[in-house]
N, C-alpha and C. Protein backbone atom coordinates (compact mmCIF):
# COMPACT_ATOMS: atom_id res chain seq x y z
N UNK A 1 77.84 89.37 81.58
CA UNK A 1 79.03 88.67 82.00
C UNK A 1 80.20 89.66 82.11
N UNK A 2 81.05 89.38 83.36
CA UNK A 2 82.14 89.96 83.64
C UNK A 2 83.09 90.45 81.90
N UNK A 3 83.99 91.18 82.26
CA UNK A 3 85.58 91.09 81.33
C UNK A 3 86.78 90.63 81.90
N UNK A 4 86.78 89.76 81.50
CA UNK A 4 87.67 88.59 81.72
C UNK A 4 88.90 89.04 80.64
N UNK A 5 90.23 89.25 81.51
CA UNK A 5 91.33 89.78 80.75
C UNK A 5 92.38 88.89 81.13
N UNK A 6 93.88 88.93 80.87
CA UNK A 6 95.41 88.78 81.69
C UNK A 6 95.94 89.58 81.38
N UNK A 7 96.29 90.51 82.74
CA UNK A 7 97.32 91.49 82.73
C UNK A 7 98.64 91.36 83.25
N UNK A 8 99.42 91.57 82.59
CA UNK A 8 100.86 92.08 83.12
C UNK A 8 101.73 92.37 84.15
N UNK A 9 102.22 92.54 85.32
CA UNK A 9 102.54 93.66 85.88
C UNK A 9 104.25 93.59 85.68
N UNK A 10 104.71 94.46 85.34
CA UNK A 10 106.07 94.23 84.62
C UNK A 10 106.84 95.09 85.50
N UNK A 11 107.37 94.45 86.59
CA UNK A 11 108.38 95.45 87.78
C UNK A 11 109.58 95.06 87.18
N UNK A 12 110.10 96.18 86.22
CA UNK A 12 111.48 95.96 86.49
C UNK A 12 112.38 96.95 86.92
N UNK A 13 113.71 96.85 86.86
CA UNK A 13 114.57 98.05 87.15
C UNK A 13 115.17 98.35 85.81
N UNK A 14 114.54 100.00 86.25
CA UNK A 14 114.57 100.73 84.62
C UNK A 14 116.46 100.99 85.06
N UNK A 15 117.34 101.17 84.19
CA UNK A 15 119.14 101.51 84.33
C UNK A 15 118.93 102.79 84.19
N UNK A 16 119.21 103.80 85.08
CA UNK A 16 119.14 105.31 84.83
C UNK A 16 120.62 105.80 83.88
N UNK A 17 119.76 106.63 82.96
CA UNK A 17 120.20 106.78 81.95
C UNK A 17 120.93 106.09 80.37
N UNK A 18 119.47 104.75 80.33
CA UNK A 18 119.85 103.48 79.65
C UNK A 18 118.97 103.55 79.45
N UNK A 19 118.41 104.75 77.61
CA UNK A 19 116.90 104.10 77.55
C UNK A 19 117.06 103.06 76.50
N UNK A 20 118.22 102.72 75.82
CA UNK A 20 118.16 101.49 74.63
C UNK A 20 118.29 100.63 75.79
N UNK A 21 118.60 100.35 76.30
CA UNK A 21 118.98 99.23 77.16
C UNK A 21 117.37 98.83 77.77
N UNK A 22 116.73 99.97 78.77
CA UNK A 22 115.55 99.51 79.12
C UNK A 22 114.28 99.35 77.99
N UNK A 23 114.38 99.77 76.98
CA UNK A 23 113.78 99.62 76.26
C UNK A 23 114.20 98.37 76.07
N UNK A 24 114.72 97.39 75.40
CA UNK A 24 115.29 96.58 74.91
C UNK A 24 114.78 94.90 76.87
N UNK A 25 114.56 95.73 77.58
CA UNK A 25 114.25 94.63 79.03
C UNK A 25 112.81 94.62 78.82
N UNK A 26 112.27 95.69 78.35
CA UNK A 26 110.98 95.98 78.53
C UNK A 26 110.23 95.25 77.38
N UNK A 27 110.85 95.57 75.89
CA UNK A 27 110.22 94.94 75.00
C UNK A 27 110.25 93.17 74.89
N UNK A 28 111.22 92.83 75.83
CA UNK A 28 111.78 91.42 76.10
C UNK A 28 110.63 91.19 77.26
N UNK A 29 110.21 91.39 77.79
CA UNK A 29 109.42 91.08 79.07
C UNK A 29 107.88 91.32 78.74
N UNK A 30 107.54 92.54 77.61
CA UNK A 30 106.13 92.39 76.98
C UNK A 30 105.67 91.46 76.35
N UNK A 31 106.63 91.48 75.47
CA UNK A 31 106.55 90.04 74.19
C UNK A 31 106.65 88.71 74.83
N UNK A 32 106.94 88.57 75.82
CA UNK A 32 106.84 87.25 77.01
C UNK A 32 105.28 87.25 77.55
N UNK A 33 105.11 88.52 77.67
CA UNK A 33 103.20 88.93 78.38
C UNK A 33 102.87 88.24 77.07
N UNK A 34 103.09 88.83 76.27
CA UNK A 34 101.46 88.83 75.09
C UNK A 34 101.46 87.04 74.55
N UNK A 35 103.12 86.77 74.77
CA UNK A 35 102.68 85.25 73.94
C UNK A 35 102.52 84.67 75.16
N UNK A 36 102.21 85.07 76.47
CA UNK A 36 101.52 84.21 77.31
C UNK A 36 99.98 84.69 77.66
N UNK A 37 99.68 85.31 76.77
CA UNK A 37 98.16 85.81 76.40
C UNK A 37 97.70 87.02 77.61
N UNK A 38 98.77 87.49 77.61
CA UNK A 38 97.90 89.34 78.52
C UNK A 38 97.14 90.13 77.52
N UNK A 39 97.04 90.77 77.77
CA UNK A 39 96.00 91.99 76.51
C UNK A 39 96.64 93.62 77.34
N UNK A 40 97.15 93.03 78.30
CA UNK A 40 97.65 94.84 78.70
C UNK A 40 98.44 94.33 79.89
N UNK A 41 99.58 95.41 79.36
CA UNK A 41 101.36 95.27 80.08
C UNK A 41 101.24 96.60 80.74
N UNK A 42 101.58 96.91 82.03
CA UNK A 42 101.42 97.70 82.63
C UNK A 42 103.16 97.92 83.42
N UNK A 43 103.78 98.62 82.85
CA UNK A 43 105.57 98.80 83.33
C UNK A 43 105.40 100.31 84.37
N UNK A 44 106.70 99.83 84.61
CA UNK A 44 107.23 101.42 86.04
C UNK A 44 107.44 102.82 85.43
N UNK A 45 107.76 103.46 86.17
CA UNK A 45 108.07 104.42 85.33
C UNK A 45 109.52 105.07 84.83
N UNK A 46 109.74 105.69 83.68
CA UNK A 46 110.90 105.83 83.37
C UNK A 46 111.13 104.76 82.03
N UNK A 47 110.05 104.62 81.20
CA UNK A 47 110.58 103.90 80.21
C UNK A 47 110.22 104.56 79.15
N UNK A 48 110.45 104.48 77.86
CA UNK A 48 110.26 105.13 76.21
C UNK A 48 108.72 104.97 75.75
N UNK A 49 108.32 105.22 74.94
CA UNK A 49 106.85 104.83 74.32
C UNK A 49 106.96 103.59 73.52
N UNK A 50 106.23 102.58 73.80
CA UNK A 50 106.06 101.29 72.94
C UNK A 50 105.01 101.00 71.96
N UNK A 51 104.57 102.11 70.92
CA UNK A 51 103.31 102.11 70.30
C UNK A 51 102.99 101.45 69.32
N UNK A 52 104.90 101.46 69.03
CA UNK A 52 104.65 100.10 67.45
C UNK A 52 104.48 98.91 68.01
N UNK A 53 105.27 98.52 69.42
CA UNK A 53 105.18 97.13 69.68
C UNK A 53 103.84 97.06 70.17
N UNK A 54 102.97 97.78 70.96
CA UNK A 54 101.53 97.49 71.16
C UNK A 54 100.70 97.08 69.95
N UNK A 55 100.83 97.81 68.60
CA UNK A 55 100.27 97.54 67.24
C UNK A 55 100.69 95.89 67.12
N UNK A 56 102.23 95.67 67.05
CA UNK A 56 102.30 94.38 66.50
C UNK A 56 102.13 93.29 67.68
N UNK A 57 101.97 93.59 68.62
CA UNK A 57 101.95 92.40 69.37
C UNK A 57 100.20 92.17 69.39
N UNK A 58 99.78 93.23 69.75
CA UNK A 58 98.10 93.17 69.85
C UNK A 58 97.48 93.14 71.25
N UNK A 59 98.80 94.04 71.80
CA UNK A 59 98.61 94.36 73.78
C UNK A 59 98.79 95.86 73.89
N UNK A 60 97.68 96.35 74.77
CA UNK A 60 97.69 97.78 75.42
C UNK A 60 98.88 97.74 76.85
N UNK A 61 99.23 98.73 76.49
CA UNK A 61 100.58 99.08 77.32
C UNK A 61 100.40 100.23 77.99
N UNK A 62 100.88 100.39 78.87
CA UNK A 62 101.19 101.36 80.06
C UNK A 62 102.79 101.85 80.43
N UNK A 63 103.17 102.31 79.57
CA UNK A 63 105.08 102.26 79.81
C UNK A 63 105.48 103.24 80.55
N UNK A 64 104.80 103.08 81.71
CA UNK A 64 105.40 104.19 83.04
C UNK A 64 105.66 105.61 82.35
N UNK A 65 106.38 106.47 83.39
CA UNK A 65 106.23 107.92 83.00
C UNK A 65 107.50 108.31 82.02
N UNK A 66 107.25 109.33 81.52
CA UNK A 66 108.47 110.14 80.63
C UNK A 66 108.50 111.46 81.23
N UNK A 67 109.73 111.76 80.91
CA UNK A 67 109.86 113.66 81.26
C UNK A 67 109.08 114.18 79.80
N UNK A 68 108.85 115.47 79.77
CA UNK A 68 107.78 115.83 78.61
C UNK A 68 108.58 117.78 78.94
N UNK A 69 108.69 117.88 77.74
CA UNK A 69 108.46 119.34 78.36
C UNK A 69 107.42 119.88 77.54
N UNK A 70 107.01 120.98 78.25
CA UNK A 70 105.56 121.73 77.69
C UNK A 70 105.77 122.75 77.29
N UNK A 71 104.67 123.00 76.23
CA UNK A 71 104.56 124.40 75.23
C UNK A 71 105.23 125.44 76.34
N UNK A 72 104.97 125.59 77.42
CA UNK A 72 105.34 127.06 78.27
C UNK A 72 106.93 126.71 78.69
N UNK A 73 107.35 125.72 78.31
CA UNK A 73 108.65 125.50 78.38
C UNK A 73 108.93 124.55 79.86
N UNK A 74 108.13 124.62 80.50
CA UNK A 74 108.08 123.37 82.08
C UNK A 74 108.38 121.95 81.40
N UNK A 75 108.64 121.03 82.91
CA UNK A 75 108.73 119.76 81.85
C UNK A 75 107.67 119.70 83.62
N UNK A 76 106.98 117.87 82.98
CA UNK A 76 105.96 117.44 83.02
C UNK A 76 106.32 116.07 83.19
N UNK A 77 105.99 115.41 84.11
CA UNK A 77 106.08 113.88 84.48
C UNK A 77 104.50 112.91 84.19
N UNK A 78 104.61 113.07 82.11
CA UNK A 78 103.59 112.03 81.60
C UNK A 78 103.62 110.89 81.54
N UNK A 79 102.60 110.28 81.52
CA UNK A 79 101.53 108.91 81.68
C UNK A 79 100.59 108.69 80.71
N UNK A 80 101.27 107.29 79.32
CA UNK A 80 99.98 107.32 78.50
C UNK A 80 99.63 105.87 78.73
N UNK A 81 98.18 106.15 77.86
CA UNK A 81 97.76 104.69 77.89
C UNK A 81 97.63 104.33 76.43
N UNK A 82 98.49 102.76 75.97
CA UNK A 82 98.56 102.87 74.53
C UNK A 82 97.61 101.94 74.31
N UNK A 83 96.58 101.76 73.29
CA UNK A 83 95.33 100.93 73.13
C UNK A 83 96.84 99.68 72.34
N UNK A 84 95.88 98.55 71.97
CA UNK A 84 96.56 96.96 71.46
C UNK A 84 96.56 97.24 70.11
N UNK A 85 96.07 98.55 69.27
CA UNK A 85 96.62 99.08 68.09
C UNK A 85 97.56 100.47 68.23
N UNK A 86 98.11 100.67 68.82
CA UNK A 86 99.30 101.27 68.98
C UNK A 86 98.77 103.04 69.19
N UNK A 87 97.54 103.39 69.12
CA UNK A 87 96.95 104.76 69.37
C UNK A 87 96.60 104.94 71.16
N UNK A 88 97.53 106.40 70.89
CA UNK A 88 97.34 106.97 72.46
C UNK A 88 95.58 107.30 72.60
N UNK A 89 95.34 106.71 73.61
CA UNK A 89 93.97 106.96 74.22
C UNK A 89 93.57 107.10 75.34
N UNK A 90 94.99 107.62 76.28
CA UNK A 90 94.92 108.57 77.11
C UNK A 90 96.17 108.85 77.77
N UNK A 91 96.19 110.01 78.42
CA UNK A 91 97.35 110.95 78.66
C UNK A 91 97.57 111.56 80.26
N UNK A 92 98.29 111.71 81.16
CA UNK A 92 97.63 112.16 82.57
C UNK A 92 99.33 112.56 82.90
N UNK A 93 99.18 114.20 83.20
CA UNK A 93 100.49 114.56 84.15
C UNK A 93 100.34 114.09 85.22
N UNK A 94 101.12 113.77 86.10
CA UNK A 94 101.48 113.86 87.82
C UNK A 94 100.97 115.07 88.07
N UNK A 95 100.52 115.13 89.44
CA UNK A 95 99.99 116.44 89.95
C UNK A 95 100.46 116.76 91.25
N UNK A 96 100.67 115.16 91.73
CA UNK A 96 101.26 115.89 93.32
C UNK A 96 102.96 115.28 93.02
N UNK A 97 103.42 116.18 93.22
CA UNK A 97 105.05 115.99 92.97
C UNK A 97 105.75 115.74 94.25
N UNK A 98 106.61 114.58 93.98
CA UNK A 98 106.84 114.11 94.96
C UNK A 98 108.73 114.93 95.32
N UNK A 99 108.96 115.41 97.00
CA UNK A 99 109.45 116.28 97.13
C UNK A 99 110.87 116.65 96.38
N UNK A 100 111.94 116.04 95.79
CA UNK A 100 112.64 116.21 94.79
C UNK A 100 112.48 116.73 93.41
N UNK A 101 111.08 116.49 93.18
CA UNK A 101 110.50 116.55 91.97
C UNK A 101 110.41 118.08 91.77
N UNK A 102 109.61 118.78 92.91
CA UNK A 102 109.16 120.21 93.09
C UNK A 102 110.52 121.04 92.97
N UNK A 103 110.29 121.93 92.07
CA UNK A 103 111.06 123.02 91.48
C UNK A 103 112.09 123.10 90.14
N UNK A 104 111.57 121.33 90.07
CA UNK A 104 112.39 120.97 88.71
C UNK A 104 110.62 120.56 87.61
N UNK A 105 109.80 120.16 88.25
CA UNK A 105 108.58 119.96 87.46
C UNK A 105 107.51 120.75 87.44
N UNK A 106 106.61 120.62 86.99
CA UNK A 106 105.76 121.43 86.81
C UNK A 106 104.60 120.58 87.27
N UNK A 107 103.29 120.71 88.56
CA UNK A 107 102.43 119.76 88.68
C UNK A 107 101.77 119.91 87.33
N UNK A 108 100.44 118.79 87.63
CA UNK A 108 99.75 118.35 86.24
C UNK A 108 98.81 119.79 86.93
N UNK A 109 97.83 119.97 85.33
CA UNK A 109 97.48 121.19 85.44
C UNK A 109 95.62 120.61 85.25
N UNK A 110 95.84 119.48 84.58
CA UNK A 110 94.55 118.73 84.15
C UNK A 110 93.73 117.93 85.20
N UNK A 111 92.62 117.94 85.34
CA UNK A 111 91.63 117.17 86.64
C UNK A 111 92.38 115.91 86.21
N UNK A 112 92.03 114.89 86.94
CA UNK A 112 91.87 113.32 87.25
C UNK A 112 90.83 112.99 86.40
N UNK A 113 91.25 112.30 85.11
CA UNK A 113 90.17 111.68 84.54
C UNK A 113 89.78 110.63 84.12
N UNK A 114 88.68 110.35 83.69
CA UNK A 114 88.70 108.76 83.02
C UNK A 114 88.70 108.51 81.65
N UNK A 115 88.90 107.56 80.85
CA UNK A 115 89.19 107.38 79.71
C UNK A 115 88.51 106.63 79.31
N UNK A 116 87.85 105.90 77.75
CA UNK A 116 87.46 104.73 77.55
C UNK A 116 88.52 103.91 76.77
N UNK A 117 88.53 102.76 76.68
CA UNK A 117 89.71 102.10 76.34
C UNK A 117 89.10 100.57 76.21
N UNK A 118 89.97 99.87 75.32
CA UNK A 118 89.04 98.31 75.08
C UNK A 118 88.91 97.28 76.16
N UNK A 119 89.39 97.81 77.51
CA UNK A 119 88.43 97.05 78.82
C UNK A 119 87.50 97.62 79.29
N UNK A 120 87.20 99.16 78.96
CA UNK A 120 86.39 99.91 79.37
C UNK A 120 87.23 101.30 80.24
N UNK A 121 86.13 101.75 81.21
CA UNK A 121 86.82 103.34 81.23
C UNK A 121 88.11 102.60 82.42
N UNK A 122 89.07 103.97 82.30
CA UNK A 122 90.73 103.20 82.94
C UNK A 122 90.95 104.54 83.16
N UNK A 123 91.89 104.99 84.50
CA UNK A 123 92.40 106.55 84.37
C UNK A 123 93.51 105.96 85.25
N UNK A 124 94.57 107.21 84.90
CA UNK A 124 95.32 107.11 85.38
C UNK A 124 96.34 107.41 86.60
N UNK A 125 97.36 107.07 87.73
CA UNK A 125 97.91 108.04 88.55
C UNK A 125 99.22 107.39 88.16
N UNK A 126 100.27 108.59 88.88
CA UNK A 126 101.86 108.77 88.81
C UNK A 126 101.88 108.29 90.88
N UNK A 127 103.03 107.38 90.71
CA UNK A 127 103.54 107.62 92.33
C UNK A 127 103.03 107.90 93.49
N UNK A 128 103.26 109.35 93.61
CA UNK A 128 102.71 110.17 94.76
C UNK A 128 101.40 110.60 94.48
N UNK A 129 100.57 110.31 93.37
CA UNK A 129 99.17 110.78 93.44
C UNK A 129 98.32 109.82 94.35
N UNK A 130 98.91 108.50 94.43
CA UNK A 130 98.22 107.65 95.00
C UNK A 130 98.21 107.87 96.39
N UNK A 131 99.17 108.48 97.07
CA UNK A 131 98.41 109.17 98.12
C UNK A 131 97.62 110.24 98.74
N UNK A 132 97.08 110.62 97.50
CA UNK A 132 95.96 111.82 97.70
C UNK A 132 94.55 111.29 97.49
N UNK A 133 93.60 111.05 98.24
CA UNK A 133 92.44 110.62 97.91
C UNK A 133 91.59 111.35 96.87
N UNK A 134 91.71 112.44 96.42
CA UNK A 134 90.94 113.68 95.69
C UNK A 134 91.81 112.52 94.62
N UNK A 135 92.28 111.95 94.25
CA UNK A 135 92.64 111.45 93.08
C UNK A 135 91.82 110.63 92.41
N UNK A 136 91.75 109.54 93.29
CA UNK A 136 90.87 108.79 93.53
C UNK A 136 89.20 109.18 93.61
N UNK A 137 88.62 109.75 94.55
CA UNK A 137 87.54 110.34 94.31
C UNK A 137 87.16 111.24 93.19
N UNK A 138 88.12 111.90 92.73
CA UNK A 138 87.14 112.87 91.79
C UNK A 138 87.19 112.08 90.33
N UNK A 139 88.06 111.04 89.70
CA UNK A 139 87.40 110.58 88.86
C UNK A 139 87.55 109.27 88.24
N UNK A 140 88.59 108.24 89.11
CA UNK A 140 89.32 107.08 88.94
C UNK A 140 87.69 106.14 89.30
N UNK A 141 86.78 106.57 90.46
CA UNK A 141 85.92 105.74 91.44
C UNK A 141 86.94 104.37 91.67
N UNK A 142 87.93 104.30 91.69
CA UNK A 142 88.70 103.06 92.02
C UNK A 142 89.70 103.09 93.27
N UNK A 143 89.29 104.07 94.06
CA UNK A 143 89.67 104.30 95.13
C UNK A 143 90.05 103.14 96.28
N UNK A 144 89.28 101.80 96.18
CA UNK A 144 89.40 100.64 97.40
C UNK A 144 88.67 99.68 96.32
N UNK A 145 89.62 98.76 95.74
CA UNK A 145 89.13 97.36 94.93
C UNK A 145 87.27 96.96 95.38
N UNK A 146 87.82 97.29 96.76
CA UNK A 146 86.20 96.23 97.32
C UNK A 146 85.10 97.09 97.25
N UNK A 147 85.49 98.55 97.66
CA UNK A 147 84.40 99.38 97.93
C UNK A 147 83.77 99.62 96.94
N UNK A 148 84.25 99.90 95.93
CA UNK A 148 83.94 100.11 94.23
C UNK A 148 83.76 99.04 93.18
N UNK A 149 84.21 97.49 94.23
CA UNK A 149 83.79 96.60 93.11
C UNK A 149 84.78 96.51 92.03
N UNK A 150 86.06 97.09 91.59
CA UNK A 150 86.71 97.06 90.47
C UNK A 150 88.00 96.68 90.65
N UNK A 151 88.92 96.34 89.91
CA UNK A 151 90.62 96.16 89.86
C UNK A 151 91.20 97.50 90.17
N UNK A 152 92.16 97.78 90.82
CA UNK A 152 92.94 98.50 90.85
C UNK A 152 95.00 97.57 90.67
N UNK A 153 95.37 98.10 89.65
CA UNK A 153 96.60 97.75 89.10
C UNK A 153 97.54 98.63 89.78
N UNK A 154 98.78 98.19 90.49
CA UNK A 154 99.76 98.92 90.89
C UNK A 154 101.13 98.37 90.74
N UNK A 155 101.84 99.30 90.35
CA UNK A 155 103.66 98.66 89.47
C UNK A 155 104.31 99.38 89.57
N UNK A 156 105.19 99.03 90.32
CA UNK A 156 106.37 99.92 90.77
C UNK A 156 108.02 99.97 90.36
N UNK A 157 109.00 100.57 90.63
CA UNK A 157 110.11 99.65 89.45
C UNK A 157 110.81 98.91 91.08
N UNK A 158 111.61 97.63 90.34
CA UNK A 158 111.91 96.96 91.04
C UNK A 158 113.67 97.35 91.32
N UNK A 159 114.29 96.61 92.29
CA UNK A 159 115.51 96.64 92.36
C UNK A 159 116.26 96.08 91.35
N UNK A 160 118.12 96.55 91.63
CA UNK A 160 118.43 95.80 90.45
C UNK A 160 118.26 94.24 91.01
N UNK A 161 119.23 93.46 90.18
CA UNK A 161 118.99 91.73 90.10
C UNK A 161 119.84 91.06 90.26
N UNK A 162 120.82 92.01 90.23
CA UNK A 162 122.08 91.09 90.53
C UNK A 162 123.03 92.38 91.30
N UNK A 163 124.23 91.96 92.11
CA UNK A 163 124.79 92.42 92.81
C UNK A 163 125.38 93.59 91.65
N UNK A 164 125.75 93.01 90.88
CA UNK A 164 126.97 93.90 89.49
C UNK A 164 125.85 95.00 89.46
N UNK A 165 124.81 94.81 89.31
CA UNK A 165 123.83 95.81 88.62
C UNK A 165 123.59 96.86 89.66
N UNK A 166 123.39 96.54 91.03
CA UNK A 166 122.92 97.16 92.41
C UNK A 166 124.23 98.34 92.45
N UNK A 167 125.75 97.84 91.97
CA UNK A 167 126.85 98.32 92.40
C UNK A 167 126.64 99.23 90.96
N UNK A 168 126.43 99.35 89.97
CA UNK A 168 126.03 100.19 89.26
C UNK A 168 125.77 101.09 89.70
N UNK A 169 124.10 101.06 89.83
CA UNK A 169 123.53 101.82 90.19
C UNK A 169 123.92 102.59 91.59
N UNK A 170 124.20 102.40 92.39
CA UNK A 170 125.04 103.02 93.42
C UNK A 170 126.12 103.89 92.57
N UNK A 171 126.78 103.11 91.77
CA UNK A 171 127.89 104.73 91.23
C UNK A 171 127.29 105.42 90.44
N UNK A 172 126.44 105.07 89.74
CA UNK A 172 125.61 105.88 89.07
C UNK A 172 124.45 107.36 89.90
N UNK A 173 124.87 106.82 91.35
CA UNK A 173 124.01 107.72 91.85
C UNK A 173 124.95 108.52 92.65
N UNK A 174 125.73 109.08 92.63
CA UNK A 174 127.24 109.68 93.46
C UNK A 174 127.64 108.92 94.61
N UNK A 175 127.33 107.36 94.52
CA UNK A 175 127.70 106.68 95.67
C UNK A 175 126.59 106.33 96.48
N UNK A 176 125.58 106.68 96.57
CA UNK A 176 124.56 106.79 97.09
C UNK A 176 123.88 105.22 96.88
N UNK A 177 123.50 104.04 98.37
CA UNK A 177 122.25 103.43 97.57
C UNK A 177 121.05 103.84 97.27
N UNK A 178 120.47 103.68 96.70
CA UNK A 178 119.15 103.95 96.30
C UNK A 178 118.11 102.41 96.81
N UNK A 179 116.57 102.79 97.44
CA UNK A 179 116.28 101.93 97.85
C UNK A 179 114.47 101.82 97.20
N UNK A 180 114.67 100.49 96.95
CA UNK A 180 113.18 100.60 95.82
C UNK A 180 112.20 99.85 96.25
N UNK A 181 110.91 99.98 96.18
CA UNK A 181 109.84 99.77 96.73
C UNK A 181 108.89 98.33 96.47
N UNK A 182 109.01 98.48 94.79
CA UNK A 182 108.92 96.87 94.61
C UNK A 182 107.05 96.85 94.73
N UNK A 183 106.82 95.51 95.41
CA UNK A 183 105.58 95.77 95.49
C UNK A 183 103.99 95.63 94.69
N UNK A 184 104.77 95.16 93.61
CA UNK A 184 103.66 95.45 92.52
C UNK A 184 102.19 94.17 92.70
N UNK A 185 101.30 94.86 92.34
CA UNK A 185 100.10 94.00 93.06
C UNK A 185 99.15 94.42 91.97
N UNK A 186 98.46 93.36 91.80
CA UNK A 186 96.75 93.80 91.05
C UNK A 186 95.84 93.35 92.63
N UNK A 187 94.91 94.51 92.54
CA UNK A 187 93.76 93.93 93.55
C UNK A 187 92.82 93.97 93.51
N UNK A 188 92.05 92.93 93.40
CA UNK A 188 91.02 92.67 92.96
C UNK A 188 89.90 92.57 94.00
N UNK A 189 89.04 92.48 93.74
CA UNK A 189 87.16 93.13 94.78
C UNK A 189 87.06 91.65 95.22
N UNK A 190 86.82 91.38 96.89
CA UNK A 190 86.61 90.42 97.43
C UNK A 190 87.79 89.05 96.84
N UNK A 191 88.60 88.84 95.96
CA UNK A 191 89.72 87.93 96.16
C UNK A 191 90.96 88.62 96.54
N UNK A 192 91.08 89.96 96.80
CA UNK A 192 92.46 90.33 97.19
C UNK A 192 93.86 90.66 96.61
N UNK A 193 95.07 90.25 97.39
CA UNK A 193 95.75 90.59 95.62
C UNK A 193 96.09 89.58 95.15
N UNK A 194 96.87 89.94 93.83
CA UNK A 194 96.77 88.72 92.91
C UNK A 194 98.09 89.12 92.63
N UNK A 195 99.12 88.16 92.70
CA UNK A 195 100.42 88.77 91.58
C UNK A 195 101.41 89.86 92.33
N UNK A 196 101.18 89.47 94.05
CA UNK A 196 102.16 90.22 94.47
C UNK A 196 103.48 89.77 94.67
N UNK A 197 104.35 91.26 94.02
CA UNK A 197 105.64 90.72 94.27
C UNK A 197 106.47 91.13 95.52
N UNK A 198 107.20 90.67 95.82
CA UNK A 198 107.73 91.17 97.42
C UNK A 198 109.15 91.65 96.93
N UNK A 199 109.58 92.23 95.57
CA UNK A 199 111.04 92.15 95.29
C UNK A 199 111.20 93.96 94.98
């Protein structure tokens, strides 16, 4: 028999340079997953590590990427996966850097791999890996929901939510809008997607 789960997909808009704050949307929007019975919260990237709240709630989390810097002194755009007792059980840099990124990051240095984890094996990508097929092929096999038979999970951060917040973020960016992709979808083998958002 199948594994029969409920997952998450938690698009929100992370506040640049607000990690109590997004922390504080995020842990408000998990704890909404788990007491509506998910087993794994899957957020955007740009949020803190949630390892105690995965322990006490009794949900594996995905809390989008962090800056990291590395022993050689580079920083690193990581990706963990936290099991529903609060232990990292897997880890994945970005590798293809997306063009702003390059000369301030360092690509990932590690293959594409898979992990085991309490739905079974799960690996991970950042952003722009998802458009490299070598990502996919060399060790996700989750390349096309249908072709492979499996879920593929995708979560992106969302816009802000209200006008006040949008105008924020615009001054927060030297005036600049910023324009967000949204999107977030689970897709599943022969039913399609499930849980798409258009925001």
């Amino acid at each position: 028999m199948a594994l029969k789960f409920n997952i998450a997909l938690i698009q929100l808009y992370p506040k640049p340079l607000s990690p109590a704050h997004n922390f504080a949307r995020a842990e408000s929007e998990i704890r909404a997953a788990a007491s509506s019975g998910a087993r794994l919260a899957v957020l955007p990237e740009l949020l803190p590590s949630l390892r105690a709240l995965a322990a006490s709630l009794g949900i594996a989390i995905v809390p989008g990427t962090l800056v990291e810097e590395l022993s050689d002194g580079t920083l690193a755009n990581v990706c963990y996966f936290i099991s529903s007792t609060g232990e990292l059980v897997g880890r994945y840099e970005k590798r293809n850097l997306w063009h702003p990124e390059r000369g301030v990051m360092q690509p990932g240095r590690e293959p594409h791999d898979v992990f085991d984890t309490e739905f079974g094996p799960v690996g991970l990508l950042v952003c722009w890996d998802l458009a490299f097929p070598e990502a996919m092929r060399s060790s996700m096999i989750i390349c096309r929901a249908f072709e492979n038979t499996c879920a593929v999970v995708f979560v992106n951060a969302g816009a802000p939510s209200s006008p006040a917040e949008e105008e924020a973020d615009t001054r927060d960016n030297d005036g600049v809008r910023r324009e967000y992709a949204g999107l977030s979808q689970l897709g599943m083998p022969i039913l399609g997607a499930r849980g798409n958002s258009e925001q």
